[in-house]
PDB file of N, CA and C in Angstrom:
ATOM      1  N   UNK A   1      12.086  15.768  -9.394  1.00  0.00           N
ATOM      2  CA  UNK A   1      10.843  16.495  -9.215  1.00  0.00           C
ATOM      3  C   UNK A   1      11.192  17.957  -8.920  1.00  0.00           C
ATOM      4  N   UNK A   2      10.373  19.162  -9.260  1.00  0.00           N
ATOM      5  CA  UNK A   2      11.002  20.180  -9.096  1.00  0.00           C
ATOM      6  C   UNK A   2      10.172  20.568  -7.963  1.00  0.00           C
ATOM      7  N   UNK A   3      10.397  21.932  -7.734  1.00  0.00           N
ATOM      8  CA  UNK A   3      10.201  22.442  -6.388  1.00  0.00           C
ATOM      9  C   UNK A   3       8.876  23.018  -6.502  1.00  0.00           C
ATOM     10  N   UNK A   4       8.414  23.362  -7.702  1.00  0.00           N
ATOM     11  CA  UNK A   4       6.761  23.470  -8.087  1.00  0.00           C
ATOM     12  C   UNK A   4       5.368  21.973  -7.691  1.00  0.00           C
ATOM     13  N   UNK A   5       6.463  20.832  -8.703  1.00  0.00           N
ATOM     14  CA  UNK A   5       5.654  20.102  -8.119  1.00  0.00           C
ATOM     15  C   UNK A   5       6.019  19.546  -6.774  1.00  0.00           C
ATOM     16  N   UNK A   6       6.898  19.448  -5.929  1.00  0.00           N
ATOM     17  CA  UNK A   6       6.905  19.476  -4.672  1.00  0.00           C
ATOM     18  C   UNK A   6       5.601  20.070  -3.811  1.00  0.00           C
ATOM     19  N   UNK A   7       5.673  21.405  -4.005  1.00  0.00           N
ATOM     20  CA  UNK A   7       4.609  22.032  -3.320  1.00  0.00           C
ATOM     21  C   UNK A   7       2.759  22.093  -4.270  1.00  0.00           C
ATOM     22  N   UNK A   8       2.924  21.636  -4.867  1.00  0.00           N
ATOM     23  CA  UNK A   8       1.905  21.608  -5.073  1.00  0.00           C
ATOM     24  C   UNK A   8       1.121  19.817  -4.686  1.00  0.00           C
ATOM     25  N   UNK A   9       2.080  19.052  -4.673  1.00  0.00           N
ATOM     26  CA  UNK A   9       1.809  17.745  -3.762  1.00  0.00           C
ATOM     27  C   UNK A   9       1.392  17.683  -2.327  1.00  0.00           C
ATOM     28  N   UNK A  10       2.749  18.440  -1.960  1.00  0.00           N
ATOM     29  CA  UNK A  10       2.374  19.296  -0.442  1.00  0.00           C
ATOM     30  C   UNK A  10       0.616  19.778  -0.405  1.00  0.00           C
ATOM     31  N   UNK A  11       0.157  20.395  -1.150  1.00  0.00           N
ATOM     32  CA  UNK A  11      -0.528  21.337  -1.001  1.00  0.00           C
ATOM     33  C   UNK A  11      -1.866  19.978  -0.999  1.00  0.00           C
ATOM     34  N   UNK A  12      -1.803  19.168  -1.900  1.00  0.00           N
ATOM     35  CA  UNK A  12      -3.003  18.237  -2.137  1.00  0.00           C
ATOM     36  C   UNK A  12      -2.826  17.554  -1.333  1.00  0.00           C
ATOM     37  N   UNK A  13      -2.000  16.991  -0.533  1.00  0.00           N
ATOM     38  CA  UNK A  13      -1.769  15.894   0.631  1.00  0.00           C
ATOM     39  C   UNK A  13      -2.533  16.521   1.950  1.00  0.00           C
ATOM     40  N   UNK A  14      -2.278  18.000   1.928  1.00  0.00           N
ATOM     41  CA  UNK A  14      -2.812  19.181   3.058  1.00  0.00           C
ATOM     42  C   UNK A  14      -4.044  18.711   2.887  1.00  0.00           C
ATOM     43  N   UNK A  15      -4.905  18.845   2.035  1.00  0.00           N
ATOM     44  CA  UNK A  15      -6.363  19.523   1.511  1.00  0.00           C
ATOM     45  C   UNK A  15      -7.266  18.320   1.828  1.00  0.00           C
ATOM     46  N   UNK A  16      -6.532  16.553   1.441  1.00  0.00           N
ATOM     47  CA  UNK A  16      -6.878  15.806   1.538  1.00  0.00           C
ATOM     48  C   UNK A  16      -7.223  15.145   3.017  1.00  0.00           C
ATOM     49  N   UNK A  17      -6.211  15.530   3.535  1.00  0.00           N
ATOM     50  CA  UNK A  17      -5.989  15.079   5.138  1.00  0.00           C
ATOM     51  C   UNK A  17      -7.246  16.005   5.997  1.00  0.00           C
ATOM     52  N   UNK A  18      -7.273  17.187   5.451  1.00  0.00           N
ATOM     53  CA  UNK A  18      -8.284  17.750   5.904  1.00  0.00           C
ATOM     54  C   UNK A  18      -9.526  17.382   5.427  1.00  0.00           C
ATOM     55  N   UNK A  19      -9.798  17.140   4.445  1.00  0.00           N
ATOM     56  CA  UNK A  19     -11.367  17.022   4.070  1.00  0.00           C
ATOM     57  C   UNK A  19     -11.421  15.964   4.618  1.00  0.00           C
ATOM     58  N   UNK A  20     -10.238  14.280   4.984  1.00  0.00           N
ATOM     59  CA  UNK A  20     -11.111  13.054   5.749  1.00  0.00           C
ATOM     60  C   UNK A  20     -11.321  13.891   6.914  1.00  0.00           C
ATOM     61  N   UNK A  21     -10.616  14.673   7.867  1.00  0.00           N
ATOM     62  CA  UNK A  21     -10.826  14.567   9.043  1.00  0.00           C
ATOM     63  C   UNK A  21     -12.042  15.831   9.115  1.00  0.00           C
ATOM     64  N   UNK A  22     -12.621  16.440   8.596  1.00  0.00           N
ATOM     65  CA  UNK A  22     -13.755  16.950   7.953  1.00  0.00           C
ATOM     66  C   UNK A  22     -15.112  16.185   7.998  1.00  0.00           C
ATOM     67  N   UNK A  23     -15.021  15.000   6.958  1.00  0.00           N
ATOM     68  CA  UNK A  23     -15.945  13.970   6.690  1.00  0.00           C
ATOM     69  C   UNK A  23     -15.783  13.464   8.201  1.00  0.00           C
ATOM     70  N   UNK A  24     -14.878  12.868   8.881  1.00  0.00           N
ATOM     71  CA  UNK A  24     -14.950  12.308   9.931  1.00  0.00           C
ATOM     72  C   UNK A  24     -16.149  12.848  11.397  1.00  0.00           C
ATOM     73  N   UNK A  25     -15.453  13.909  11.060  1.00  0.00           N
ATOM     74  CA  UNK A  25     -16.150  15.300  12.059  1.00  0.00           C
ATOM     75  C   UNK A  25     -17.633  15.110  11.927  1.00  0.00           C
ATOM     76  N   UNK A  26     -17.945  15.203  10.352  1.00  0.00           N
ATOM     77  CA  UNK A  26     -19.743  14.775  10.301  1.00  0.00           C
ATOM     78  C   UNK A  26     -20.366  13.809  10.094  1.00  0.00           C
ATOM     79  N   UNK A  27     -19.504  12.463  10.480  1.00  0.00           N
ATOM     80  CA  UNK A  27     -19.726  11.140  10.649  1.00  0.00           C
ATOM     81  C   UNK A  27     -20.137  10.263   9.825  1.00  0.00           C
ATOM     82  N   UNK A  28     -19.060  10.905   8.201  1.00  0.00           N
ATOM     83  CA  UNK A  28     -18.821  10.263   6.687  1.00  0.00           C
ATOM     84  C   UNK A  28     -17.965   9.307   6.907  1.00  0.00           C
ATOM     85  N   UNK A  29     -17.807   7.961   6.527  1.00  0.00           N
ATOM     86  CA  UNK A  29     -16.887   7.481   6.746  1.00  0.00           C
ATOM     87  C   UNK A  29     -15.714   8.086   5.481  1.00  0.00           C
ATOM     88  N   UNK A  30     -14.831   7.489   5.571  1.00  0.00           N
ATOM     89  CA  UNK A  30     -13.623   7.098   4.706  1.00  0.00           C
ATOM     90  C   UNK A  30     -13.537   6.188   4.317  1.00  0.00           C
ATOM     91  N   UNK A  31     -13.339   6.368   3.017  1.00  0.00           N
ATOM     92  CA  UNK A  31     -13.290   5.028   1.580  1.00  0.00           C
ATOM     93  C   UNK A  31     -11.993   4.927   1.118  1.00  0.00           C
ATOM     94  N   UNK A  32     -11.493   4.132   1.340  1.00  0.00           N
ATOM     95  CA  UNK A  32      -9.896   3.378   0.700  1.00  0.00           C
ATOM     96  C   UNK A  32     -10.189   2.167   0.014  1.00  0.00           C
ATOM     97  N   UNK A  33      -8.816   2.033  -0.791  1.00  0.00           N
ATOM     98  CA  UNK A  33      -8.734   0.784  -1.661  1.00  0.00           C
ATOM     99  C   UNK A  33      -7.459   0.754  -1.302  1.00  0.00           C
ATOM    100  N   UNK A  34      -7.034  -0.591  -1.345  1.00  0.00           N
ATOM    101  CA  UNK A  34      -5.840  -1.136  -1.079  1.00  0.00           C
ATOM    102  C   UNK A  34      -5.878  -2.037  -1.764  1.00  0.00           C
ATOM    103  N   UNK A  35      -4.488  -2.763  -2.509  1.00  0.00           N
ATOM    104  CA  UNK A  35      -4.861  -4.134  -3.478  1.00  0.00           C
ATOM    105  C   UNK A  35      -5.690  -4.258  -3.626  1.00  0.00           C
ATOM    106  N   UNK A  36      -6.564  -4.200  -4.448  1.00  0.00           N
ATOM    107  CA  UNK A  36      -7.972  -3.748  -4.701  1.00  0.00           C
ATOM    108  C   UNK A  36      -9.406  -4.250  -3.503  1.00  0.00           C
ATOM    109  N   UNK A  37      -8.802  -4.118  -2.272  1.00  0.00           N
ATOM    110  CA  UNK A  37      -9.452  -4.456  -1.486  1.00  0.00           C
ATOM    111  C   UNK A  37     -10.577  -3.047  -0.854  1.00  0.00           C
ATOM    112  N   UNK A  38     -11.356  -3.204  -0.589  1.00  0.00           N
ATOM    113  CA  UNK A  38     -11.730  -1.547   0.294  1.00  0.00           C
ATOM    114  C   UNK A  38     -12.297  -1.788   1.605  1.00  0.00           C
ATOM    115  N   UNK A  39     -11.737  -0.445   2.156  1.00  0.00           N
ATOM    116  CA  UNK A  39     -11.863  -0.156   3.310  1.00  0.00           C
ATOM    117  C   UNK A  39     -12.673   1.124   3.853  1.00  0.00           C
ATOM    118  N   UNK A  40     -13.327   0.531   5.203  1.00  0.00           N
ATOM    119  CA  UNK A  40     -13.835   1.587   5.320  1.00  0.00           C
ATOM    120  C   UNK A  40     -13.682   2.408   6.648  1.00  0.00           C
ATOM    121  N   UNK A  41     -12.811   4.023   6.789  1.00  0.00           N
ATOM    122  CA  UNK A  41     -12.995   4.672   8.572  1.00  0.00           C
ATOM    123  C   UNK A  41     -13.929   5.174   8.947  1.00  0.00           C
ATOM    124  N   UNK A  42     -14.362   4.413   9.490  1.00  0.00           N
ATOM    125  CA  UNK A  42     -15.632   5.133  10.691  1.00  0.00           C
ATOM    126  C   UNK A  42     -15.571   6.342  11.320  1.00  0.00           C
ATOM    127  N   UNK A  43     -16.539   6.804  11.448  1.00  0.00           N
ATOM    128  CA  UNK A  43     -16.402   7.839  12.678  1.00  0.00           C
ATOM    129  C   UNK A  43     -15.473   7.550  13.724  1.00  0.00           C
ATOM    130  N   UNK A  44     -15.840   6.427  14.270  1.00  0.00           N
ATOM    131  CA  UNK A  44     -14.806   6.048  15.763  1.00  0.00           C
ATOM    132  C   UNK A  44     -13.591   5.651  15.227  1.00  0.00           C
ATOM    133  N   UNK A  45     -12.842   5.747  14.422  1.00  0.00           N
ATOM    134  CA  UNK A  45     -11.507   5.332  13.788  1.00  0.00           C
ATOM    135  C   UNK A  45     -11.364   4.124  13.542  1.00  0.00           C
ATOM    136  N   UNK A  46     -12.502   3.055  14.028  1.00  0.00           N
ATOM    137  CA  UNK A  46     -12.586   1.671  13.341  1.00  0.00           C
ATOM    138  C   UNK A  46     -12.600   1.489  12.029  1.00  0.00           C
ATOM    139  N   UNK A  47     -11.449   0.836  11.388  1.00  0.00           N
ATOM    140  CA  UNK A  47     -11.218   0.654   9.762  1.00  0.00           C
ATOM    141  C   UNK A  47     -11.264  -0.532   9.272  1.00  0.00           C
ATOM    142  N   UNK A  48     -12.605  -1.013   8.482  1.00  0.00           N
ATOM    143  CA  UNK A  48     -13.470  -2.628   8.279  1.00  0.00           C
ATOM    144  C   UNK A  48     -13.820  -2.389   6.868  1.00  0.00           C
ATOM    145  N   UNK A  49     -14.001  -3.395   6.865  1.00  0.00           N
ATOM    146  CA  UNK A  49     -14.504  -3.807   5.497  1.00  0.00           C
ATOM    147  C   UNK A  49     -15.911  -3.991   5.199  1.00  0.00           C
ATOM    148  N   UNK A  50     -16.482  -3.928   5.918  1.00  0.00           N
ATOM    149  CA  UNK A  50     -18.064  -4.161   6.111  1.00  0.00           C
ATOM    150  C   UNK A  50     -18.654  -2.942   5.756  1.00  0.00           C
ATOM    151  N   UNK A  51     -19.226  -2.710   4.399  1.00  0.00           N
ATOM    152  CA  UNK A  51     -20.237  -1.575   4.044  1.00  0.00           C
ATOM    153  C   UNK A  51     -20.474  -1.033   5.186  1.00  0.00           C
ATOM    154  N   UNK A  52     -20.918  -0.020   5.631  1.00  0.00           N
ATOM    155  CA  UNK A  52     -21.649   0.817   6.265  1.00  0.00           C
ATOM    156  C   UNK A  52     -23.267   0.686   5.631  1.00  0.00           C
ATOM    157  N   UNK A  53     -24.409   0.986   6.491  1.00  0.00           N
ATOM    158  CA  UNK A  53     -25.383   0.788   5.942  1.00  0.00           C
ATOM    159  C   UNK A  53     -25.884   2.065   4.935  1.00  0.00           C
ATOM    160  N   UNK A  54     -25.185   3.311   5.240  1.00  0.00           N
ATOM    161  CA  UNK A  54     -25.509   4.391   4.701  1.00  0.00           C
ATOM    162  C   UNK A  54     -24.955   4.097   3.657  1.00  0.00           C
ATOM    163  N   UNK A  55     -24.172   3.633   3.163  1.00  0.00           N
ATOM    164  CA  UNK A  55     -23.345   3.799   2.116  1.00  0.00           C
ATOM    165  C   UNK A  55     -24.503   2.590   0.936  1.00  0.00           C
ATOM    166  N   UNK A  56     -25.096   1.424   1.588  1.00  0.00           N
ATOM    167  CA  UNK A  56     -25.960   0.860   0.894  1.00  0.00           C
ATOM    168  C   UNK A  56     -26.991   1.578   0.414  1.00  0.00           C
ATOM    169  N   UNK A  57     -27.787   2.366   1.093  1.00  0.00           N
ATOM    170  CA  UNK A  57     -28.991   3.128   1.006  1.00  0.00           C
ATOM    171  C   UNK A  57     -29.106   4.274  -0.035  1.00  0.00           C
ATOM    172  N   UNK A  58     -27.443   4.281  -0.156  1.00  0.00           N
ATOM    173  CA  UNK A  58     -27.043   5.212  -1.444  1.00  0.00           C
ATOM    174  C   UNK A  58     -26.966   4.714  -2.747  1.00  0.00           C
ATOM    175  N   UNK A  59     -27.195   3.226  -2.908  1.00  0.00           N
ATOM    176  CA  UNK A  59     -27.444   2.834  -4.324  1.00  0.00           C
ATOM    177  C   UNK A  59     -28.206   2.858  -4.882  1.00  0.00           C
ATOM    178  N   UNK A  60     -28.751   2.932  -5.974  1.00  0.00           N
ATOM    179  CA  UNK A  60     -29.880   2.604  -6.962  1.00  0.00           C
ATOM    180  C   UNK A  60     -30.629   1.782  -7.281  1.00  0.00           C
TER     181      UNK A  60
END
């Protein structure tokens, strides 16, 4: 890997870490997938699997 894309990984790993703890701040959760499982961080750092209700209210 060269030293361009080094830092430019750097740079998206930065941006990312900030926007969850961002979303966190205004009490968005965080959406992960893992083995195609998903997860969800709460505001309070509790990480479940259980929809959030906001996140229902957002469907169609």
């Amino acid at each position: 890997m060269s030293d361009f894309e080094r830092l430019v990984l750097k740079i998206a790993a930065t941006a990312t870490k900030n926007a969850q703890k961002e979303s966190l701040k205004k009490g968005v959760a965080n959406v992960y997938s893992k083995n195609g499982q998903i997860y969800f961080q709460l505001p309070d750092g509790t990480i479940t699997q259980q929809e959030p209700q906001v996140y229902k209210d957002l469907r169609l």
